[in-house]
Protein backbone atom coordinates (compact mmCIF):
# COMPACT_ATOMS: atom_id res chain seq x y z
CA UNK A 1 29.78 11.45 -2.37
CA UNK A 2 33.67 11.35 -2.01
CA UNK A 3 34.59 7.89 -3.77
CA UNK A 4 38.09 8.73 -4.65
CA UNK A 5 41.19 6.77 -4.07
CA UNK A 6 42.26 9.41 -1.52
CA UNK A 7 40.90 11.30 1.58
CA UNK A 8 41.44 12.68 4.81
CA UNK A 9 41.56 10.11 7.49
CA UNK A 10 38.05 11.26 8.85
CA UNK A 11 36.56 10.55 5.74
CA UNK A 12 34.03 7.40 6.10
CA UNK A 13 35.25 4.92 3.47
CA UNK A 14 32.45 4.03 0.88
CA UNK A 15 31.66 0.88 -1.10
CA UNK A 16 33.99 -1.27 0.15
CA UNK A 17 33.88 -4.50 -0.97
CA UNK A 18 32.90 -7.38 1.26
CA UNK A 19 36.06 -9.73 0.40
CA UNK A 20 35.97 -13.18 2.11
CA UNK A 21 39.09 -14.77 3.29
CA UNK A 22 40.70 -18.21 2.49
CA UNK A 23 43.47 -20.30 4.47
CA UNK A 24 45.65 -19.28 1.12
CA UNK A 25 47.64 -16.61 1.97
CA UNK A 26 50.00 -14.13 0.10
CA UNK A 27 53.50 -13.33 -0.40
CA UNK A 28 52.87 -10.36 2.20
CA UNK A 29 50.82 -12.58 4.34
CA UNK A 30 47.55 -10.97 3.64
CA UNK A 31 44.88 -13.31 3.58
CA UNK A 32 44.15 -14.35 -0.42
CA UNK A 33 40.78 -12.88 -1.11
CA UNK A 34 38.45 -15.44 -3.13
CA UNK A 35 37.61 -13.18 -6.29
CA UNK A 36 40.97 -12.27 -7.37
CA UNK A 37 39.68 -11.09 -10.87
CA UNK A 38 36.56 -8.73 -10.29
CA UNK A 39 37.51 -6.23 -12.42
CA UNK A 40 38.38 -7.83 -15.78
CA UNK A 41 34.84 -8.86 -16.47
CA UNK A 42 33.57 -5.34 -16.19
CA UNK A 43 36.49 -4.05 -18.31
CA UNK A 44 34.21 -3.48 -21.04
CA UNK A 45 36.64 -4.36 -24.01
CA UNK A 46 35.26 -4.23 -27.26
CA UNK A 47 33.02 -1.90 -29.48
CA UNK A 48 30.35 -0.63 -29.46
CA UNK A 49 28.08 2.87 -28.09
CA UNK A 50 27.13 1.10 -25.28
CA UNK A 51 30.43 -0.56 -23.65
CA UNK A 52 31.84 3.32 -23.85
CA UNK A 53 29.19 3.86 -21.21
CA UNK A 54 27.49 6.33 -23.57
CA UNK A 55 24.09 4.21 -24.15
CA UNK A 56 21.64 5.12 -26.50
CA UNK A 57 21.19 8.81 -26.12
CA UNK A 58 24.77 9.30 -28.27
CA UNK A 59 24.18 6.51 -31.16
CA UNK A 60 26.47 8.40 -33.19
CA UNK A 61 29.76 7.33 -31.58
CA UNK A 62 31.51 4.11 -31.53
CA UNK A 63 33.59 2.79 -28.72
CA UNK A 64 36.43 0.79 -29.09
CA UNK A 65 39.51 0.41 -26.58
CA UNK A 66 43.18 0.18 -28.39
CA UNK A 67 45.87 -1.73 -26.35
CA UNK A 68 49.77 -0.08 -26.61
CA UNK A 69 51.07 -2.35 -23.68
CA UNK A 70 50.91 -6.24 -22.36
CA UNK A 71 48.98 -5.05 -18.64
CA UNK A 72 45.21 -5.03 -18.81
CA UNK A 73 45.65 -1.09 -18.25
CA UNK A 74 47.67 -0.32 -21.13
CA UNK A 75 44.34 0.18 -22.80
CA UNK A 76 42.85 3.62 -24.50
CA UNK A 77 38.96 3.61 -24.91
CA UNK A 78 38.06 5.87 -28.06
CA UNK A 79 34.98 7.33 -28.92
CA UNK A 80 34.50 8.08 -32.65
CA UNK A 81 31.62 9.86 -34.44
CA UNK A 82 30.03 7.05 -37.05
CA UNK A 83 28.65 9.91 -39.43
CA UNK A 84 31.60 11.02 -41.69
CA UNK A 85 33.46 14.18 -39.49
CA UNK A 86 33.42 17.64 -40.96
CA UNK A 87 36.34 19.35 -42.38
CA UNK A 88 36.01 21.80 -39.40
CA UNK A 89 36.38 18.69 -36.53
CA UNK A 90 40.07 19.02 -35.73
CA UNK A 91 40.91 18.23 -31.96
CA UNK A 92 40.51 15.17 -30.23
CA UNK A 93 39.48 15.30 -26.87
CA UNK A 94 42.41 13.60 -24.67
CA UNK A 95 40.92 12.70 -21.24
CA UNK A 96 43.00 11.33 -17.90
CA UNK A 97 41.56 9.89 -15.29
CA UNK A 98 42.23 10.16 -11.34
CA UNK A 99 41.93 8.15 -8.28
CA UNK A 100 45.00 8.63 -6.57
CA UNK A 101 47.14 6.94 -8.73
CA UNK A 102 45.42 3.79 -7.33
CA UNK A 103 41.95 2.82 -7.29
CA UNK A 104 40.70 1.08 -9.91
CA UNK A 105 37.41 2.20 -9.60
CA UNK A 106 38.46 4.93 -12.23
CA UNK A 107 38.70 3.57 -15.42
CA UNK A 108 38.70 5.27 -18.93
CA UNK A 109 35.08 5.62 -18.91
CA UNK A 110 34.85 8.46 -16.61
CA UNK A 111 35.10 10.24 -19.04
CA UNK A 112 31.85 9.21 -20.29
CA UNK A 113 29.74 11.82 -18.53
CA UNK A 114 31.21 14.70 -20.28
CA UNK A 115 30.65 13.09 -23.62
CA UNK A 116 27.08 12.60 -23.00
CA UNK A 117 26.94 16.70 -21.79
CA UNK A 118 28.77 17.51 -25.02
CA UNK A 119 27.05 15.22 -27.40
CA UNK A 120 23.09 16.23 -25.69
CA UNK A 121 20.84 18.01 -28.15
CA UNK A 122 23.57 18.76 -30.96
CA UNK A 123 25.75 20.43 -28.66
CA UNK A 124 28.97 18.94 -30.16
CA UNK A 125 30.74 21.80 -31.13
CA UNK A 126 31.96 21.18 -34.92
CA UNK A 127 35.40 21.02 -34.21
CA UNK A 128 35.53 18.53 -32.15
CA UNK A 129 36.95 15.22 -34.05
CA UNK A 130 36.64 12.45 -31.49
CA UNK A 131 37.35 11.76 -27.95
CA UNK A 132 40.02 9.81 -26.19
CA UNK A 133 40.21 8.46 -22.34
CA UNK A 134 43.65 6.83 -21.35
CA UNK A 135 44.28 4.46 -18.89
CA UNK A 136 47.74 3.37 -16.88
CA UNK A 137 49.14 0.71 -14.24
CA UNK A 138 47.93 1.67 -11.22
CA UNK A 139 50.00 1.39 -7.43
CA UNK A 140 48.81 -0.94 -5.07
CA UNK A 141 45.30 -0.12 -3.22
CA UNK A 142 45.20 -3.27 -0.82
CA UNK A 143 42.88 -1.62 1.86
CA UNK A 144 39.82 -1.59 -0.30
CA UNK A 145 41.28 -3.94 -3.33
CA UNK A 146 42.98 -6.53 -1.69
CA UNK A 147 45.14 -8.25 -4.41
CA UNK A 148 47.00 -12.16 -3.81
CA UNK A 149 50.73 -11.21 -5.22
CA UNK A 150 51.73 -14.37 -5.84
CA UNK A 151 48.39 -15.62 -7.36
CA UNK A 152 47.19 -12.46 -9.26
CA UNK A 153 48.67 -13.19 -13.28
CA UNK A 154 51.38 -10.23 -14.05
CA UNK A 155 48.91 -8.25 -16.36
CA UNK A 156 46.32 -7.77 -13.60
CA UNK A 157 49.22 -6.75 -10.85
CA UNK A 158 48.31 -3.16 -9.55
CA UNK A 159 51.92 -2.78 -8.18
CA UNK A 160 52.65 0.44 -9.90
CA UNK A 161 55.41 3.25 -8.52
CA UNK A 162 56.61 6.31 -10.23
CA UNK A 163 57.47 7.16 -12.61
CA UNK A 164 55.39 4.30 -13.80
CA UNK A 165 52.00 6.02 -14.12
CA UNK A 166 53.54 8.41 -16.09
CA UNK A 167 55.86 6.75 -18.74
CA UNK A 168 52.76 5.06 -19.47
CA UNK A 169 50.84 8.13 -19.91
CA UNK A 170 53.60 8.71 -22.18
CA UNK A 171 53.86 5.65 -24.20
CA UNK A 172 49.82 5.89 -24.90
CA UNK A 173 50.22 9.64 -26.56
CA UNK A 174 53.18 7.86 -28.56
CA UNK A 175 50.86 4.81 -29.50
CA UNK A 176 48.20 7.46 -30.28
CA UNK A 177 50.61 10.06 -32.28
CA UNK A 178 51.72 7.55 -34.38
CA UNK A 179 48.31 6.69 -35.73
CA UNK A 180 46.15 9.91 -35.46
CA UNK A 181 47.52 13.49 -36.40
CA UNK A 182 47.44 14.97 -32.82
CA UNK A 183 50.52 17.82 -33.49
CA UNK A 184 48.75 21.17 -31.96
CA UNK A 185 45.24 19.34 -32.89
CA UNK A 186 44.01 17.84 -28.90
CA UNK A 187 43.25 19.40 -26.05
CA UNK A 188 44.21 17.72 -23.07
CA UNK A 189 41.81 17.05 -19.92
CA UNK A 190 43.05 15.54 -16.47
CA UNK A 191 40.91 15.38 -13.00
CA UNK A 192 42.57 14.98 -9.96
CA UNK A 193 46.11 12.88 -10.40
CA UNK A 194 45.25 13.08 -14.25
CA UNK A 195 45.41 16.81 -14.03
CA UNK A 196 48.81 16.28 -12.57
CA UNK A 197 49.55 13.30 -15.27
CA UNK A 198 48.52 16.07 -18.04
CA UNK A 199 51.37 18.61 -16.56
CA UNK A 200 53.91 15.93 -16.08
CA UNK A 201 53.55 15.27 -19.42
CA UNK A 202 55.23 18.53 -20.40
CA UNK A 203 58.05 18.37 -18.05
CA UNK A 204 60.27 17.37 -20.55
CA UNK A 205 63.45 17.90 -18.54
CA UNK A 206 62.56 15.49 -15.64
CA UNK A 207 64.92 13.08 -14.66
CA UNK A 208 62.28 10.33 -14.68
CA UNK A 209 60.80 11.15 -18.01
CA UNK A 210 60.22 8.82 -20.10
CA UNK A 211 63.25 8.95 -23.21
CA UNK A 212 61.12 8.76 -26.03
CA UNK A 213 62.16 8.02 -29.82
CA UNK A 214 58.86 9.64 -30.51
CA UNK A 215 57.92 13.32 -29.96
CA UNK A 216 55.36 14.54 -27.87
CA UNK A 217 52.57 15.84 -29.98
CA UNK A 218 51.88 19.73 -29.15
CA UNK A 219 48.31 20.16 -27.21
CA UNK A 220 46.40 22.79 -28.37
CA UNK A 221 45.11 23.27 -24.62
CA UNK A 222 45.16 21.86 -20.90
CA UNK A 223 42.39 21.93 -19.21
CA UNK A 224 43.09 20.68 -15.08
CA UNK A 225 40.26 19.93 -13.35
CA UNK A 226 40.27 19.26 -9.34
CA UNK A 227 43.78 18.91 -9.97
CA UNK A 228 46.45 17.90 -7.77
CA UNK A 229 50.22 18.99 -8.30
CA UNK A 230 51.99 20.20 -5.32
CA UNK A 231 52.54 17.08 -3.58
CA UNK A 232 54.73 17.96 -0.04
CA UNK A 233 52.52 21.07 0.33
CA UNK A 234 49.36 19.24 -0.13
CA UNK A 235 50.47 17.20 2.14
CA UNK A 236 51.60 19.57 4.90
CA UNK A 237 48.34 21.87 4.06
CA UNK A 238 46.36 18.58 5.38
CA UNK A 239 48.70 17.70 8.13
CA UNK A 240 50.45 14.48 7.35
CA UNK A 241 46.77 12.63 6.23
CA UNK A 242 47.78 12.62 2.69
CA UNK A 243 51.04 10.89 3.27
CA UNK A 244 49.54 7.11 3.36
CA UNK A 245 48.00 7.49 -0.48
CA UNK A 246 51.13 9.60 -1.71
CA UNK A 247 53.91 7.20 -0.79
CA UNK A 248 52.18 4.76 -1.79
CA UNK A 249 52.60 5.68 -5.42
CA UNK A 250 55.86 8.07 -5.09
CA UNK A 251 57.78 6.31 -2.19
CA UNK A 252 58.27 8.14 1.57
CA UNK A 253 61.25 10.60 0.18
CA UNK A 254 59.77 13.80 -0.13
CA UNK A 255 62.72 14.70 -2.53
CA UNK A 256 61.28 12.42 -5.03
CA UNK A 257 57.22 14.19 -4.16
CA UNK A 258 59.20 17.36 -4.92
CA UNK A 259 60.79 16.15 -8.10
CA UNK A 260 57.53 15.23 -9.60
CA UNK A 261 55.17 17.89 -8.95
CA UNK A 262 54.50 20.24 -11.50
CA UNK A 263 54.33 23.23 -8.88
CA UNK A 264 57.57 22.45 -8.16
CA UNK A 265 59.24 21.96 -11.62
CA UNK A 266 62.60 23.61 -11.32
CA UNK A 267 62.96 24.41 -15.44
CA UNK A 268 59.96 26.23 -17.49
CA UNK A 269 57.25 25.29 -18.90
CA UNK A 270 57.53 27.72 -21.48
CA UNK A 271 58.93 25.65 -24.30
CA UNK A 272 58.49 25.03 -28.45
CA UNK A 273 55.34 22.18 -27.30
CA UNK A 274 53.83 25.28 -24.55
CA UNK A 275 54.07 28.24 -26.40
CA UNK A 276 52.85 31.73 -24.17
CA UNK A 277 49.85 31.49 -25.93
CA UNK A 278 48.76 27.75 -24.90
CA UNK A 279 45.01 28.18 -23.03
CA UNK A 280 45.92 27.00 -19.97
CA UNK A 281 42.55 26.33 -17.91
CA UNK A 282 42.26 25.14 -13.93
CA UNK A 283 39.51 24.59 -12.47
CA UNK A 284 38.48 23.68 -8.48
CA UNK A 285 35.27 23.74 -6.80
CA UNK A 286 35.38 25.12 -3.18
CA UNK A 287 33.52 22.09 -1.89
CA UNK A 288 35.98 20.16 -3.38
CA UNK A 289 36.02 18.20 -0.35
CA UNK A 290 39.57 16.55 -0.73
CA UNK A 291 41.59 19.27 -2.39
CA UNK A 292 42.09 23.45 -1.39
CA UNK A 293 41.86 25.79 -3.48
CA UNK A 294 45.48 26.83 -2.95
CA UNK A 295 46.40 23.51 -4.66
CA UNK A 296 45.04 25.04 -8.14
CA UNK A 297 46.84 28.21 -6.97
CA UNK A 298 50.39 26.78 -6.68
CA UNK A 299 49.93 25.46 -10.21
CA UNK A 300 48.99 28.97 -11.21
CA UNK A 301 51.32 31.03 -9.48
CA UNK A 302 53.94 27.90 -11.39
CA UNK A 303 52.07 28.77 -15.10
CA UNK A 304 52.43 32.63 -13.90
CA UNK A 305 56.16 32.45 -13.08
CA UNK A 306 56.93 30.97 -16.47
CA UNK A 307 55.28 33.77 -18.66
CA UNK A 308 51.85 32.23 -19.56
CA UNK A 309 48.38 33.58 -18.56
CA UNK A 310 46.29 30.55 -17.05
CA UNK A 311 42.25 30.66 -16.67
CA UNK A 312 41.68 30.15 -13.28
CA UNK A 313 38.29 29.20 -12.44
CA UNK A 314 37.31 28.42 -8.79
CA UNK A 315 33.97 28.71 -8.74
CA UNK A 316 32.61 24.58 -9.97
CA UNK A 317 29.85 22.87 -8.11
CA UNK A 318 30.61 19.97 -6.11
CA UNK A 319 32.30 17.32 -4.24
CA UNK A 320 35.90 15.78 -5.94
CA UNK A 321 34.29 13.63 -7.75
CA UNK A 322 31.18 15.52 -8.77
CA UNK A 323 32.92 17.26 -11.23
CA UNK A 324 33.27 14.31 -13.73
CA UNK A 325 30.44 12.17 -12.81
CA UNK A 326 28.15 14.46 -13.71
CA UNK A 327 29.95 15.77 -16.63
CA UNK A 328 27.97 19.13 -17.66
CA UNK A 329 30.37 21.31 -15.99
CA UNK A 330 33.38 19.56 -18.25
CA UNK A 331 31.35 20.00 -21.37
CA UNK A 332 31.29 23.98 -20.51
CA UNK A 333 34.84 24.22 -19.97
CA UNK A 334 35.38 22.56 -22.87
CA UNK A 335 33.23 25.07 -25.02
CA UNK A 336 35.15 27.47 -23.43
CA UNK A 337 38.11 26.69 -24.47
CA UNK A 338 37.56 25.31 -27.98
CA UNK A 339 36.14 29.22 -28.19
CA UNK A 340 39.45 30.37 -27.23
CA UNK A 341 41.27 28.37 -29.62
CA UNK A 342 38.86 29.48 -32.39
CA UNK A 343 39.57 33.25 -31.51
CA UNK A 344 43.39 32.42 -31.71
């Protein structure tokens, strides 16, 4: 099933909320829907096994969410093993969420899946220390998840632009390096726009990056899953359909799509926090549905140009979304790589 917060204009739109309409009306002159606050009752703050969507076959974690921002979204959900960690459990697993940039269907808990995979039947590899999911503001989505402008409170807004999503991206791995020892010691995971949040991260030299007082911890490894990062030639690949979700995150000047895709980063990537021998995995399905596989291939042929050697693996099962709702083909890349970093 193709939920995701983007698709080609063919696509049948799924789950869409019934939303009733009022005489009250909006700034934009949208018609105020009733519920204006569905989400923040199923926002499942607080601790516990259970509100990390992990249930009862993974008792050994416990599930908080951290906040490093004011906004409902500046959250981080957290998964940490209650049995005392071995000495050998030294990365975190760092994971980003998609959805377009926008649909707030996607929360920090998608990651859950590929927990359960990796935790079933004392599969955790050993050095694996915790897991992380982060979350970020997200751009308006107001065909599906109509939102009053003038009645929705500030922290609940989804109004988001870049380089919004990504500066908060940002200021969650400086919340999270400042209390957890993540130098060379996480790898980082990203579906979809989260594979393309993950690479952003690294483009340190970015006009729109985020001017941090605090340095970016050093991943051990990316792994991009169903990832997007060429944004003009996605587009142009998929004849203009791709244009509504894009500018509504990055704005209609294809100058700034350019700017921000990781394809398309004019410096290296090479650098002291991406040394040549950084596993660099991406991974597509070719029944992706929503994405080509020559999206994972521009991001390649990028890695390629700059001197590294990226894992390219084409062959997942699966619709877009597939890949992390089911979550057993996550927990095998991730086995793959934490192999690779042991051989290192």
């Amino acid at each position: 099933m193709l939920s995701s917060g983007f698709r080609l204009t063919r696509f049948t739109v799924l789950h869409s909320p019934a939303v009733r309409s009022t005489d009250r009306t909006c700034k934009q002159g949208n018609a105020c829907p009733v519920n204006l606050r569905p989400e923040t009752a199923s926002m499942g703050i607080g601790k516990g096994h259970k509100a990390g969507g992990i249930r009862d076959d993974a008792p050994d974690l416990e599930f908080s969410y951290l906040r490093y921002g004011k906004h409902n979204l500046h959250r981080i959900g957290i998964w940490e093993q209650r049995k005392p960690v071995k000495p050998s459990a030294t990365y975190w697993l760092i994971f980003i969420h998609g959805g377009a940039w926008r649909d707030p269907r996607n929360k920090p808990t998608d990651f859950s899946p590929s927990i359960r995979q990796l935790m079933g039947a004392g599969s955790l590899p050993e050095t694996v220390r915790g897991f992380i999911s982060l979350d970020y503001r997200l751009s308006p989505y107001q065909e599906q998840f109509p939102q009053c402008l003038d009645r929705t409170p500030s922290a609940e807004l989804r109004t988001a632009q870049h380089p919004d999503h990504i500066h908060d991206v940002r200021s969650a791995m400086d919340f999270l390096s400042q209390r957890l020892d993540l130098n060379d010691k996480y790898v980082l995971i990203g579906h979809s726009a989260g594979a393309m949040l993950a690479f952003q991260l690294l483009m340190g030299n970015a006009q729109w990056q985020l001017q941090s007082r605090v340095a970016l911890p050093k991943p051990a490894a990316i792994i991009g899953l169903s990832g997007i990062y060429d944004l003009v030639n996605l587009n142009r690949r998929y004849n203009g359909n791709y244009a509504g979700f894009i500018s509504n995150a990055f704005g209609e000047d294809e100058d700034v799509w350019t700017k921000a895709s990781p394809a398309q980063y004019r410096d290296s990537f090479m650098q002291p926090l991406l040394p040549r021998d950084t596993p660099l995995w991406l991974a597509i399905s070719p029944s992706d549905g929503l994405l080509d596989l020559a999206e994972t291939a521009a991001m390649a042929d990028k890695l390629e140009a700059d001197g590294f050697h990226p894992t390219v693996v084409n062959d997942l099962e699966g619709e877009h979304d597939f890949v992390w709702q089911e979550g057993s083909q996550v927990a095998t890349l991730v086995h793959r790589v934490l192999a690779k970093l042991s051989a290192k």
